[in-house]
N, C-alpha and C. Protein backbone atom coordinates (compact mmCIF):
# COMPACT_ATOMS: atom_id res chain seq x y z
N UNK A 1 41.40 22.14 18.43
CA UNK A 1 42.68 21.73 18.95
C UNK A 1 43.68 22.86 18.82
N UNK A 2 44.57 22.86 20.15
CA UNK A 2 45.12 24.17 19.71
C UNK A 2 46.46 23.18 18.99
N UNK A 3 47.42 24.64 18.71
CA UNK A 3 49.06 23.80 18.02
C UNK A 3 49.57 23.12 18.32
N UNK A 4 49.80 23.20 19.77
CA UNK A 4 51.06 23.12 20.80
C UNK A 4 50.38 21.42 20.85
N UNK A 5 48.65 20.87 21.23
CA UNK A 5 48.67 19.59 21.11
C UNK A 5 48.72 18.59 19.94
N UNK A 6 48.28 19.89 18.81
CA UNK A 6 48.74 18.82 17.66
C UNK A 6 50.25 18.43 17.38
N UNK A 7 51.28 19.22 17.77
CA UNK A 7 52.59 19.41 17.45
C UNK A 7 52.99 18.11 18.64
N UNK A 8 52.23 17.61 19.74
CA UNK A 8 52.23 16.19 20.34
C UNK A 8 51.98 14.94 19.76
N UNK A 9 51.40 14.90 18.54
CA UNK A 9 50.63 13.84 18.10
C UNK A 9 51.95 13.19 16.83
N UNK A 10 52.46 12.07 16.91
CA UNK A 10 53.47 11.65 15.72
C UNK A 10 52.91 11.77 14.91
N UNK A 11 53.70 11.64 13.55
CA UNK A 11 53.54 11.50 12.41
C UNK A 11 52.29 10.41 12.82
N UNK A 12 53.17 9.01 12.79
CA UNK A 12 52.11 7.57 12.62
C UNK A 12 50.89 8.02 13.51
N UNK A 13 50.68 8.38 14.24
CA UNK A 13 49.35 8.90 15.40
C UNK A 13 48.51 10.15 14.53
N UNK A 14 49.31 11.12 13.67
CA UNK A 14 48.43 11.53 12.59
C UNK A 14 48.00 11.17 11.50
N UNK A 15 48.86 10.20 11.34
CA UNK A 15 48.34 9.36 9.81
C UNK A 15 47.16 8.37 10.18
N UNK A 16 47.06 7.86 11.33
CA UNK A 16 46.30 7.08 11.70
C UNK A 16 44.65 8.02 11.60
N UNK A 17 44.21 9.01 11.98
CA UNK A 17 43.70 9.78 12.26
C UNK A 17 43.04 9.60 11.41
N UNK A 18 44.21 10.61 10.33
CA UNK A 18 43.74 10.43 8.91
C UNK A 18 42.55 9.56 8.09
N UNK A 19 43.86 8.35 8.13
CA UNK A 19 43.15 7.20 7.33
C UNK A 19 41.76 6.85 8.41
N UNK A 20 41.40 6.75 9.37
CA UNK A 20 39.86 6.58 10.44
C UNK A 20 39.07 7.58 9.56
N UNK A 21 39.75 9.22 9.65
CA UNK A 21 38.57 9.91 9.22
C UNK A 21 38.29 9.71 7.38
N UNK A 22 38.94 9.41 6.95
CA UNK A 22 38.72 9.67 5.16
C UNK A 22 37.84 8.29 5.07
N UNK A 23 37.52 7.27 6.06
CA UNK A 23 36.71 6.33 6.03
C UNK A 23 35.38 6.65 6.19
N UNK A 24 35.20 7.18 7.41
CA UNK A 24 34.39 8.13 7.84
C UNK A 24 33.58 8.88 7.08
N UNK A 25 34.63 10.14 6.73
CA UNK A 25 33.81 11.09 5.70
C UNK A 25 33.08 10.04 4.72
N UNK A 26 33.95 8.97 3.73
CA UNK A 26 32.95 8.30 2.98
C UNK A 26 32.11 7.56 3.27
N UNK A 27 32.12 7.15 4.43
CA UNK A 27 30.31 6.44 4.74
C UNK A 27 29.39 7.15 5.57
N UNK A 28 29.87 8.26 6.16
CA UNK A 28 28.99 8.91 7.03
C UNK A 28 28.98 10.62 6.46
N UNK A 29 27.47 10.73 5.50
CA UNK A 29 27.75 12.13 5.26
C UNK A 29 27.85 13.06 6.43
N UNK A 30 26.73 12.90 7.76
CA UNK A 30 26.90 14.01 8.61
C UNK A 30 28.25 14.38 8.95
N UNK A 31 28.79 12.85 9.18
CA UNK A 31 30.23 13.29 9.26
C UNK A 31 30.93 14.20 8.80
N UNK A 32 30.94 14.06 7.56
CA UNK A 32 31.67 14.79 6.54
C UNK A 32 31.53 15.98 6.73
N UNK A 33 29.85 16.67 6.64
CA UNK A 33 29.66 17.81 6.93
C UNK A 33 30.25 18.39 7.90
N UNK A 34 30.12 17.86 9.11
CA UNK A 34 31.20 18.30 10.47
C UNK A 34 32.16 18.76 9.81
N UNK A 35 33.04 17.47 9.75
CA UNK A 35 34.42 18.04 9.13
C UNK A 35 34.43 19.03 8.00
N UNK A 36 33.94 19.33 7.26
CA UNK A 36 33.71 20.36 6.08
C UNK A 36 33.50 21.73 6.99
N UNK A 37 32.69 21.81 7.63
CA UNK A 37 32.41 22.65 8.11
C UNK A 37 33.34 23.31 9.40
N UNK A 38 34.08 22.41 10.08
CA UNK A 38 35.65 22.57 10.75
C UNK A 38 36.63 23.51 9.98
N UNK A 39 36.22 22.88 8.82
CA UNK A 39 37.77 22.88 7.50
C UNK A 39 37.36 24.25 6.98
N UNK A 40 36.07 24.74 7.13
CA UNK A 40 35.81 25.96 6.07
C UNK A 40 35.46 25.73 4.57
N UNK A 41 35.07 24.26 4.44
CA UNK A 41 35.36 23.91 2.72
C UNK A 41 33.33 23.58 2.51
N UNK A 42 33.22 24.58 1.43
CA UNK A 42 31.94 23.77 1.57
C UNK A 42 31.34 23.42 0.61
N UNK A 43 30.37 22.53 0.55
CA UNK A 43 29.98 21.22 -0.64
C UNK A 43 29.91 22.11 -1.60
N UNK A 44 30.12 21.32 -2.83
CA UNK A 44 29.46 21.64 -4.01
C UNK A 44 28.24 21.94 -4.50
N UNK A 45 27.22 20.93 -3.78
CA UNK A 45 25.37 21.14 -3.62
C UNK A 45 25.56 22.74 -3.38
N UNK A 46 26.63 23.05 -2.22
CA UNK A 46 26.05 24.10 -1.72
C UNK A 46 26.63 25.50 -2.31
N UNK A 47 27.98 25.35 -2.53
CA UNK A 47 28.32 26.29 -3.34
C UNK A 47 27.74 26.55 -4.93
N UNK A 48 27.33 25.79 -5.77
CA UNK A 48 26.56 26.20 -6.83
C UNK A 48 24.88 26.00 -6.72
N UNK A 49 24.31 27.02 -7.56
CA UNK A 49 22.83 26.76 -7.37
C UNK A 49 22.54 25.95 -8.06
N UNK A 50 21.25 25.28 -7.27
CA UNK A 50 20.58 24.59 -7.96
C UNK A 50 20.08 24.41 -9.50
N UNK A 51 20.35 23.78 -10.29
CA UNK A 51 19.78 24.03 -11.98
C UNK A 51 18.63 23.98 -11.60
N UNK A 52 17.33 25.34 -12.70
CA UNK A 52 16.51 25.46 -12.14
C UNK A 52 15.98 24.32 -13.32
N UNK A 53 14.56 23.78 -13.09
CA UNK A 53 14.01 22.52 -13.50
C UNK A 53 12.81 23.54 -14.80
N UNK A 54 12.63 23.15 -15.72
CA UNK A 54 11.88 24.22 -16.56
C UNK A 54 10.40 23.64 -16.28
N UNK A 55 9.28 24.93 -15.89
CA UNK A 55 8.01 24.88 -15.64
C UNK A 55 7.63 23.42 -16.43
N UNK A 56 7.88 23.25 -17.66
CA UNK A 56 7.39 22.22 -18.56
C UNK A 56 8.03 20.53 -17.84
N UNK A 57 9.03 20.74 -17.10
CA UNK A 57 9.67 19.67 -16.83
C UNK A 57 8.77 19.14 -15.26
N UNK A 58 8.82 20.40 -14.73
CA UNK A 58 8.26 20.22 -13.25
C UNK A 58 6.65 19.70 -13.02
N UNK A 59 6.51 20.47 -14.13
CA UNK A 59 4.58 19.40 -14.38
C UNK A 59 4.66 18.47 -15.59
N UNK A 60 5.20 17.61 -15.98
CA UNK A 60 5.19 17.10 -16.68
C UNK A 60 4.76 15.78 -16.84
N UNK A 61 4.25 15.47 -15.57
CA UNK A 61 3.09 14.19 -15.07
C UNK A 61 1.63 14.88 -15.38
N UNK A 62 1.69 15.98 -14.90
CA UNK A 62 0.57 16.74 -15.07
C UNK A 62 -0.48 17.11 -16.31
N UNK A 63 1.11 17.84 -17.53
CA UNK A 63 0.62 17.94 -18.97
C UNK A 63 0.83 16.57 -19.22
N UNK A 64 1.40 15.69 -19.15
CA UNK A 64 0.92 14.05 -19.46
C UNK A 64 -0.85 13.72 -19.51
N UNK A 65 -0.84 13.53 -18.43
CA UNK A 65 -2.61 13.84 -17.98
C UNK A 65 -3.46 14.29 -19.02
N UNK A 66 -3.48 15.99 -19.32
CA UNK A 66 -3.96 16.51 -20.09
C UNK A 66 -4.11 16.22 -21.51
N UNK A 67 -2.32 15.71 -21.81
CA UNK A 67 -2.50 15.08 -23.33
C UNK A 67 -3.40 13.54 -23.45
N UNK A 68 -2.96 12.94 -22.45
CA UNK A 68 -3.96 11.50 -22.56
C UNK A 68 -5.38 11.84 -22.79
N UNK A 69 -6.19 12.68 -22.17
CA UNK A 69 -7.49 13.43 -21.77
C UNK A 69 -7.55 13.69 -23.47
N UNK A 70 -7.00 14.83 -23.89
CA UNK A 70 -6.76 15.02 -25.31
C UNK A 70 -7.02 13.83 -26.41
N UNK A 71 -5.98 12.90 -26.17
CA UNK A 71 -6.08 11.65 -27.11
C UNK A 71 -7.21 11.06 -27.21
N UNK A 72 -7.57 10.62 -25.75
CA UNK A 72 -8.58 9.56 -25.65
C UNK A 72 -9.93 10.11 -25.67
N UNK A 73 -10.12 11.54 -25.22
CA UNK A 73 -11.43 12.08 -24.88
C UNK A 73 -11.73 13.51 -25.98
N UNK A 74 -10.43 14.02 -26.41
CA UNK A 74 -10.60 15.44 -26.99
C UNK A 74 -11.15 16.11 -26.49
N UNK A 75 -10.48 16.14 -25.22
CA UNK A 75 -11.19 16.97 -23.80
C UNK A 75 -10.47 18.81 -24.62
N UNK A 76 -9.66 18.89 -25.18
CA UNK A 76 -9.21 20.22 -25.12
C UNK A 76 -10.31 20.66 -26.29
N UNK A 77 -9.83 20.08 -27.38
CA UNK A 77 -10.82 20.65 -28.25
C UNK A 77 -12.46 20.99 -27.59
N UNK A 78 -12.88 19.84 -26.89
CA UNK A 78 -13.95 20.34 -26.67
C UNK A 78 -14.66 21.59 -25.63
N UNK A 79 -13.54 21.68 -24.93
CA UNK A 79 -13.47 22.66 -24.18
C UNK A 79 -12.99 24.05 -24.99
N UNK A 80 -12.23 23.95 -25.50
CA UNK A 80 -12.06 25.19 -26.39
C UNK A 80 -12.92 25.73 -27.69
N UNK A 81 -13.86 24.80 -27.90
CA UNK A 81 -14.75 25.23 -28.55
C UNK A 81 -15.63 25.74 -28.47
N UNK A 82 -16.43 27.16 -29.09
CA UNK A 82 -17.88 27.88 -28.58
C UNK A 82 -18.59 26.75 -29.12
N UNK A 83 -19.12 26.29 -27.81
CA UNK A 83 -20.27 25.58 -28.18
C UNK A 83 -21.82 26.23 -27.90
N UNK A 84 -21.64 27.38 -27.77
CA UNK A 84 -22.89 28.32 -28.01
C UNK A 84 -23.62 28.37 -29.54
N UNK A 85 -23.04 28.22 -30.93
CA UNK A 85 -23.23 28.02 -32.08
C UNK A 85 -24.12 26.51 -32.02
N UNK A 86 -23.79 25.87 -31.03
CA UNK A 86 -24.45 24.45 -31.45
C UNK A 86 -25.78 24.52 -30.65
N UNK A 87 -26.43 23.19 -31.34
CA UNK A 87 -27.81 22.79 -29.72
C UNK A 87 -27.60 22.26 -28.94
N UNK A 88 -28.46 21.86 -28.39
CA UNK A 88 -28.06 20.97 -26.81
C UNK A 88 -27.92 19.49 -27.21
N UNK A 89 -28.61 19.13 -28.38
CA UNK A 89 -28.13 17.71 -28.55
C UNK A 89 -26.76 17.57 -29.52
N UNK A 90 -26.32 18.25 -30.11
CA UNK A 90 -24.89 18.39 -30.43
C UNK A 90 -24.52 18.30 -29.50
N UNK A 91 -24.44 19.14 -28.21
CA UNK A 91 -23.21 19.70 -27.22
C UNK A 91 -23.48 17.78 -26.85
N UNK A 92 -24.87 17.59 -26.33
CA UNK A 92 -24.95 16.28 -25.60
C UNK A 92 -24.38 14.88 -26.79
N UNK A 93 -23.87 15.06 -27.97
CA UNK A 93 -23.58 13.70 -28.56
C UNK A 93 -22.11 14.00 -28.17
N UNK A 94 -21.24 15.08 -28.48
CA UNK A 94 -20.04 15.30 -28.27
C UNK A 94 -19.81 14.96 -26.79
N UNK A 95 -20.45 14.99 -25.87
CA UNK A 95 -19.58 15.48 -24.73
C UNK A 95 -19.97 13.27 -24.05
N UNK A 96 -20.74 13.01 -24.93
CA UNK A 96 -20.81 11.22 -24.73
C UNK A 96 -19.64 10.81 -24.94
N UNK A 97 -18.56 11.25 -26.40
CA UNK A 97 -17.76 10.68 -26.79
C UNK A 97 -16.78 11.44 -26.03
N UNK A 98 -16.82 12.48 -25.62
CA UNK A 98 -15.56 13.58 -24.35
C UNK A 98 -15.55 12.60 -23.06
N UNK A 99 -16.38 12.00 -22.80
CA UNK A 99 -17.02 11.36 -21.34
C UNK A 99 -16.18 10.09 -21.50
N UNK A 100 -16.77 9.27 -22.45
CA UNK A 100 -16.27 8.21 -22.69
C UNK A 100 -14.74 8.04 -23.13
N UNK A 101 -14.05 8.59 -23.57
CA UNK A 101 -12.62 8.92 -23.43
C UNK A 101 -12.09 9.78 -22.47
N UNK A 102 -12.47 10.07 -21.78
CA UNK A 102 -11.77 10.96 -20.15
C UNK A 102 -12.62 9.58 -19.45
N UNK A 103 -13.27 9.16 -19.56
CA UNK A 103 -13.70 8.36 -18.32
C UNK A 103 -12.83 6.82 -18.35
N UNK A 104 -12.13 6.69 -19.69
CA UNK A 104 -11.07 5.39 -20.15
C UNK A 104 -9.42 5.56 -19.60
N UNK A 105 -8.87 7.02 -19.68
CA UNK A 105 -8.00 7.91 -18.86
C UNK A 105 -8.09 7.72 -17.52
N UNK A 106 -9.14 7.81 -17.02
CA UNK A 106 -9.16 7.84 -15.42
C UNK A 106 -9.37 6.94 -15.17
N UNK A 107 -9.91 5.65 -15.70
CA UNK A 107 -9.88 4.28 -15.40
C UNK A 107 -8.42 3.52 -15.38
N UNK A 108 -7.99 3.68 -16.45
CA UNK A 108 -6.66 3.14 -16.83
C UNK A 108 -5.65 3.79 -15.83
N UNK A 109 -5.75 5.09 -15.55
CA UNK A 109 -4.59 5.38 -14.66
C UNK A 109 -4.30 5.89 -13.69
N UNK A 110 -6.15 5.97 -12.85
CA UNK A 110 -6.69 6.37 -11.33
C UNK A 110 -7.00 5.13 -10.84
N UNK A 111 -6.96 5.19 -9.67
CA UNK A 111 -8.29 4.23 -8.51
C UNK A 111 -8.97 5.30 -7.94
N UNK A 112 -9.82 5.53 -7.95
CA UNK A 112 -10.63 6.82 -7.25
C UNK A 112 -11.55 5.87 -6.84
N UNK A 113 -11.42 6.64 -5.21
CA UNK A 113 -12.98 6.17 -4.25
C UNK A 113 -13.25 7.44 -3.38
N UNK A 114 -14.49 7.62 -3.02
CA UNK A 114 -15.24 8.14 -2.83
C UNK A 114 -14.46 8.30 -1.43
N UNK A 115 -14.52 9.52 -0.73
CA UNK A 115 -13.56 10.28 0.35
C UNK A 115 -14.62 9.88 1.86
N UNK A 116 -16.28 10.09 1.42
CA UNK A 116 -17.22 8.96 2.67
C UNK A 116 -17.52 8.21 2.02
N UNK A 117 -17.85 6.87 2.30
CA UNK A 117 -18.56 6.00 1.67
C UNK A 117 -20.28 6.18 1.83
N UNK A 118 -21.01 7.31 2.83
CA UNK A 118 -22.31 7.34 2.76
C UNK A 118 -22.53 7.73 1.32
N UNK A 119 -24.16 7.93 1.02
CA UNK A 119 -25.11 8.18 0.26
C UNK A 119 -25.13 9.79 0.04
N UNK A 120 -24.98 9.80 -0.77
CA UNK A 120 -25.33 12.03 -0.78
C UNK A 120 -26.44 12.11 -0.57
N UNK A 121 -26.77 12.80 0.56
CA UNK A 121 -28.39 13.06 1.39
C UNK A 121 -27.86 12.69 2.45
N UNK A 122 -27.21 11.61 2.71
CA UNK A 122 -27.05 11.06 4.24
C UNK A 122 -26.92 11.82 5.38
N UNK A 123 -27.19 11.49 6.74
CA UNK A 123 -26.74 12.16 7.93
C UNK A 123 -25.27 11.90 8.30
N UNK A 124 -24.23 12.85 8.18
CA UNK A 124 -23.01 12.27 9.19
C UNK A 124 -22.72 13.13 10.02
N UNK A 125 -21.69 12.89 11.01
CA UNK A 125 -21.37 13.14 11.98
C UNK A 125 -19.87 13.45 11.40
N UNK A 126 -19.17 14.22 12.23
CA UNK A 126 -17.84 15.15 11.82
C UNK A 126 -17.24 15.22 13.13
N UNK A 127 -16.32 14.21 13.88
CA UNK A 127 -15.85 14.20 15.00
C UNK A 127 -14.79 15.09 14.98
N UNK A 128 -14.25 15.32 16.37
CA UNK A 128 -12.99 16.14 16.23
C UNK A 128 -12.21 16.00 15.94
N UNK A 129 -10.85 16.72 15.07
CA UNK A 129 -9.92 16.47 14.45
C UNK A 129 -10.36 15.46 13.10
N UNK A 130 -11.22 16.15 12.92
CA UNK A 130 -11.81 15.45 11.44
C UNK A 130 -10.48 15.95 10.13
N UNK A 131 -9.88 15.51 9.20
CA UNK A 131 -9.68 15.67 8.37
C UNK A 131 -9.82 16.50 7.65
N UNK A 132 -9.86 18.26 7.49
CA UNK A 132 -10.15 19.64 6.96
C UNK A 132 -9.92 19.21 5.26
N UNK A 133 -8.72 18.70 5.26
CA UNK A 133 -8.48 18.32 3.49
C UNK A 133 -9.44 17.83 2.54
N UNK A 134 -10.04 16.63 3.73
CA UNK A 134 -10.80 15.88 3.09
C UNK A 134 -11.75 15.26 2.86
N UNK A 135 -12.54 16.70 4.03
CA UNK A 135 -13.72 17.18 4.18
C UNK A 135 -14.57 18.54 4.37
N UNK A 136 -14.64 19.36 3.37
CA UNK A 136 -15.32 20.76 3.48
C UNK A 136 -16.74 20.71 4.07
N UNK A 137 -16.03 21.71 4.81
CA UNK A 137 -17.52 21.77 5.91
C UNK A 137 -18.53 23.56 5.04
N UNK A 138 -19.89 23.10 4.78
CA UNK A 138 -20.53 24.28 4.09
C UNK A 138 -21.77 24.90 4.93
N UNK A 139 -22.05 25.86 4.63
CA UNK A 139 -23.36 26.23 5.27
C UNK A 139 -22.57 26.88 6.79
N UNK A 140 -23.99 26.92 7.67
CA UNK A 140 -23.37 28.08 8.77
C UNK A 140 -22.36 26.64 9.55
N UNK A 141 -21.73 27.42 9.32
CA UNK A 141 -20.92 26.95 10.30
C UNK A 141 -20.52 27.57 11.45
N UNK A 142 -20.74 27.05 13.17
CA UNK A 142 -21.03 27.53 14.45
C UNK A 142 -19.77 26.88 15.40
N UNK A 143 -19.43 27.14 16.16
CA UNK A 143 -18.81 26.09 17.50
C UNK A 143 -17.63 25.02 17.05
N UNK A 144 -17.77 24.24 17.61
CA UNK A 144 -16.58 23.04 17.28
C UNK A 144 -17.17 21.75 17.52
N UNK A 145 -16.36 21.17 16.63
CA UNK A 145 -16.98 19.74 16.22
C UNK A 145 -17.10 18.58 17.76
N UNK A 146 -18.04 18.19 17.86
CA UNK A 146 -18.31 17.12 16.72
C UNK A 146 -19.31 18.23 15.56
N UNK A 147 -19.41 17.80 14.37
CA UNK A 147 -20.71 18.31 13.60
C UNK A 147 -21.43 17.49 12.89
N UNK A 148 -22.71 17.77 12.97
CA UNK A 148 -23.69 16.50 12.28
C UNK A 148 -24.06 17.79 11.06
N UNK A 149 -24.66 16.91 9.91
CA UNK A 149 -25.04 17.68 8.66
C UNK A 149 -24.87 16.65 7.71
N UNK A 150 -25.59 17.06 6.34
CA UNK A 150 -25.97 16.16 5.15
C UNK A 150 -25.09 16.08 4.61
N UNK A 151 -24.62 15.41 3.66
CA UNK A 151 -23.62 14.79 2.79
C UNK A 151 -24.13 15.55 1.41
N UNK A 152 -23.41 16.36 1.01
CA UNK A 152 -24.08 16.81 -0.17
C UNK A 152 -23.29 16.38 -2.02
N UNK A 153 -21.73 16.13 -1.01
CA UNK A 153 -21.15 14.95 -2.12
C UNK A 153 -19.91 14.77 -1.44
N UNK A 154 -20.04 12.95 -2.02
CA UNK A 154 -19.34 12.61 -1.36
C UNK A 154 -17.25 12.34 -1.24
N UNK A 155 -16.86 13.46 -2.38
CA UNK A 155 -15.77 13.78 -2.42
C UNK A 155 -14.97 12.35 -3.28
N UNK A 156 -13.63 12.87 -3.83
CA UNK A 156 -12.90 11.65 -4.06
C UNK A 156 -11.94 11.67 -4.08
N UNK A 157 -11.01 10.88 -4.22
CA UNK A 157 -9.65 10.33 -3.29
C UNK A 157 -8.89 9.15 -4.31
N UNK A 158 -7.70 10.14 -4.58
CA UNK A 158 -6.82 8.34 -5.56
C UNK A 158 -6.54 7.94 -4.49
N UNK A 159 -6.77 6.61 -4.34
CA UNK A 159 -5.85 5.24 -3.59
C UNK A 159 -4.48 4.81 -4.35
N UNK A 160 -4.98 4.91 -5.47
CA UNK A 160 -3.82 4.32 -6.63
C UNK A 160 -3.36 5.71 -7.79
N UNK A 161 -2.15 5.37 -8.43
CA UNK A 161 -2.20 6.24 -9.50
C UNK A 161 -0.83 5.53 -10.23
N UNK A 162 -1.41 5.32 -11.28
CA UNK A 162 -0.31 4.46 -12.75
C UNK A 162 -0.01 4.95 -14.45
N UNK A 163 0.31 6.56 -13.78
CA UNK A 163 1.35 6.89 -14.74
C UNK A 163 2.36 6.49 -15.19
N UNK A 164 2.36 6.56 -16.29
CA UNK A 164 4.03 5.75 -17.23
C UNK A 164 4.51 7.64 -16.73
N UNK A 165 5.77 7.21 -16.90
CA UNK A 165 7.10 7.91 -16.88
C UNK A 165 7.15 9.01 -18.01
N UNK A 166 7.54 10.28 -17.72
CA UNK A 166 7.33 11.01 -19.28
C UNK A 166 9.03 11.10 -19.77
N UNK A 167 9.37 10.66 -21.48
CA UNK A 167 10.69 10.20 -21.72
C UNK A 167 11.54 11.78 -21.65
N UNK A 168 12.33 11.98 -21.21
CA UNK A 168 13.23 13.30 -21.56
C UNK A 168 13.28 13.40 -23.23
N UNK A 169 13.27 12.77 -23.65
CA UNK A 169 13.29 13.15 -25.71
C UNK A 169 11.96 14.09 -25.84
N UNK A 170 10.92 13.30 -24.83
CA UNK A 170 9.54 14.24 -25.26
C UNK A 170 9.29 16.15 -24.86
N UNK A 171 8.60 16.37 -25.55
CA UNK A 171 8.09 17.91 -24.76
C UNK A 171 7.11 17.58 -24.30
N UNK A 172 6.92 17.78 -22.83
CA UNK A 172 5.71 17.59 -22.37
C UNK A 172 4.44 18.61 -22.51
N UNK A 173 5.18 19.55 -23.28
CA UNK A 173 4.24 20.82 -23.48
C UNK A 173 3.14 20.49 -24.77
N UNK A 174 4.20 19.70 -25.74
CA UNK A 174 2.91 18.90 -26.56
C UNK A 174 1.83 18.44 -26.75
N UNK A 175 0.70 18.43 -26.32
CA UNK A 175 -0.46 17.85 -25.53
C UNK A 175 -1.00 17.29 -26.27
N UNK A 176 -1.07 17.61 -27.88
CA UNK A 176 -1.31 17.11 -28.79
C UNK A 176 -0.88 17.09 -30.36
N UNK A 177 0.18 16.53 -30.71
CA UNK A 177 0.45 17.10 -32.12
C UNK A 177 -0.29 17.54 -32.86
N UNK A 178 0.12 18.80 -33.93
CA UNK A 178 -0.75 18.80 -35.04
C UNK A 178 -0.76 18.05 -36.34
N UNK A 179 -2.13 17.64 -37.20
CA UNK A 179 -1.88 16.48 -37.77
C UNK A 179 -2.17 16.89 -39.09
N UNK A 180 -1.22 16.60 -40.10
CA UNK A 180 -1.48 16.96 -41.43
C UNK A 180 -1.69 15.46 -42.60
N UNK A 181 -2.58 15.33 -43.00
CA UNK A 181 -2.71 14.82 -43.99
C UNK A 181 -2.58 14.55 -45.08
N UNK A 182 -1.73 13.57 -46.08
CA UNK A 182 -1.25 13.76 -47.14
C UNK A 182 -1.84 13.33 -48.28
């Protein structure tokens, strides 16, 4: 607008304006932005940066995971241990009780199903625009699909997933306290 038509508009015909747009701006952000961006004034989001989120915070569903695995299975310990010093029926009694606690973890807080429902061995077929994510294609691979070939496994897939919440008091970097005995 140039001067000369705002210097047309009354007082009451600018106040009116006014009070329409300050309604506006508060229920309609694009709005706002417009007008912000008219005005030269710009958000706060945008004028300060983002707080950055700390690595530990940003996976922290993740090291959740790992510590449950820990608790229930002593998946770390057992993985961090040379188990070259032991035999095979050591490694095999430990890794019953590793199994059986990672396999109580993923019960309790996966639904996992199988990504085909065939048989591993099976014949399938791989139509076009097959799913690349959530299906690796191996061996020579020639031309374009459709593709037929064996099922060599049959992949898996959460449907579900029922993580609790990790509390801000916690470190999620914790995975497992250390435990002293008195």
């Amino acid at each position: 607008m140039s001067d000369e038509s705002q210097s047309d508009m009354s007082f009451p015909a600018r106040l009116s304006v006014a009070w329409k747009c300050f309604w506006q701006i508060l229920g309609q952000p694009g709005f706002a932005r417009q007008v912000a961006g008219q005005l030269g004034v710009r958000s706060q989001a945008a004028a300060a940066p983002a707080p950055a989120i700390p690595p530990e915070r940003l996976h922290a569903s993740g090291l959740l995971v790992l510590s449950m695995l820990q608790r229930e299975g002593r998946l770390i310990d057992f993985l961090q241990e040379n188990v070259t010093a032991f035999s095979d029926e050591e490694v095999g009694a430990a890794a019953r009780v590793v199994h059986a606690g990672c396999k109580k973890v993923l019960s309790e807080n996966f639904t996992v199903e199988p990504v085909l429902k065939d048989s591993e061995g099976a014949a399938v077929s791989l139509p076009a625009g097959f799913d690349a994510g959530r299906v690796r294609i191996t061996g020579n691979v020639a031309g374009q699909p459709p593709f037929r070939g064996a099922l060599k496994h049959h992949g898996w897939v959460a449907s579900a997933v029922r993580l609790p919440s990790v509390a801000e008091s916690l470190d999620p970097r914790v995975l497992a306290p250390a435990e002293v005995e008195l």
